[in-house]
Protein backbone atom coordinates (compact mmCIF):
# COMPACT_ATOMS: atom_id res chain seq x y z
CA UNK A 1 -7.20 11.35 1.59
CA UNK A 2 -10.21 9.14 3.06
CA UNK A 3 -12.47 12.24 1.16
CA UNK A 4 -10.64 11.35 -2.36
CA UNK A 5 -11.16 7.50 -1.79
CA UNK A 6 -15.00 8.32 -1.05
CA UNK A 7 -15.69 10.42 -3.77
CA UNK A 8 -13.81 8.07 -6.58
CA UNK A 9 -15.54 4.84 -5.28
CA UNK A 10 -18.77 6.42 -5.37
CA UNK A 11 -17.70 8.21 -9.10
CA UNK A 12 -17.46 4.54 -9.87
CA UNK A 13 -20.62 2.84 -8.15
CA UNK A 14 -22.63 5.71 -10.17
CA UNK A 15 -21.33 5.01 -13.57
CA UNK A 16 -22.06 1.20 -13.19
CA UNK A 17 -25.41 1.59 -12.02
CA UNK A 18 -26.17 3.77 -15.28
CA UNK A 19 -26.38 1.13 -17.31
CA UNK A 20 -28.49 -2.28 -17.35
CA UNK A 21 -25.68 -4.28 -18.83
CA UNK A 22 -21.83 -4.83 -18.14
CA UNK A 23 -21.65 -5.12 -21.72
CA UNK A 24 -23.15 -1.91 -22.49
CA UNK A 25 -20.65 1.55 -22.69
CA UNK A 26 -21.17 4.69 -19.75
CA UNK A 27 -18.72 7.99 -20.15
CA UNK A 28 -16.53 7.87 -17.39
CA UNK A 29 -14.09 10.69 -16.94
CA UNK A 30 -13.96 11.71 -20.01
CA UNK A 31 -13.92 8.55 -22.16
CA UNK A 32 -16.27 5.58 -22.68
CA UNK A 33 -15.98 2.52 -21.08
CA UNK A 34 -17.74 -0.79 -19.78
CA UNK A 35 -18.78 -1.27 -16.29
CA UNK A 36 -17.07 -3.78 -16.57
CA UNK A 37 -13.58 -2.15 -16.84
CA UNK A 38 -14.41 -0.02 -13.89
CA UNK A 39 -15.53 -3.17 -11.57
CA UNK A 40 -12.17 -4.90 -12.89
CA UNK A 41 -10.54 -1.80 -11.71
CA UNK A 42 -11.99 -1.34 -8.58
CA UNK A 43 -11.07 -4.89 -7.73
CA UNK A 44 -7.11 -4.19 -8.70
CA UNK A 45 -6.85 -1.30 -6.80
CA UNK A 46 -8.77 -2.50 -3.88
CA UNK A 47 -6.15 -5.92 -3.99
CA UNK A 48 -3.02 -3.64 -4.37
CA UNK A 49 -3.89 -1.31 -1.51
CA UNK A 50 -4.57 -4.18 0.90
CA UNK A 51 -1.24 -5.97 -0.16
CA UNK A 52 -0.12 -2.34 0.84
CA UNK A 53 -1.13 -2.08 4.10
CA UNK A 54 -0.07 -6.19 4.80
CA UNK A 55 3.17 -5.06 4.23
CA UNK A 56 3.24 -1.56 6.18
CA UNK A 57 1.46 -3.97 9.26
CA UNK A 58 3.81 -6.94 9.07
CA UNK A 59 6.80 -3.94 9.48
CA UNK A 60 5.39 -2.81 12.40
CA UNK A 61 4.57 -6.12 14.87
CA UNK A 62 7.36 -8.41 12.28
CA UNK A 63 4.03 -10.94 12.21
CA UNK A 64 3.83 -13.01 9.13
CA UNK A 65 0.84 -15.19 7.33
CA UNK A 66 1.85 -18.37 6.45
């Protein structure tokens, strides 16, 4: 699993350092996109699993952020 993550976040850091621009295009997976899709992406999935593990954490010790 930690292998997958690895290998997709550097997938990611590769295709935006191809270009000089976020404006520009890079082929990513198959299809062309802006680095600046990808970094939008990155940030979305980064923010969803770390609302993930809140919740699996506050389940275990009951804790809450207020």
């Amino acid at each position: 699993m930690f292998a997958a993550r690895r290998a997709a976040c550097e997938d990611s850091r590769s295709a935006v350092k191809a270009v000089n621009s976020l404006d520009g295009t890079v082929e990513f997976r198959g299809e062309s996109v802006s680095p600046r899709c990808i970094l939008a992406h990155m940030i979305d999935e980064y923010a969803r699993h770390n609302g993930h593990a809140d919740l699996l954490r506050e389940a275990l010790d009951g804790a809450t952020v207020e």
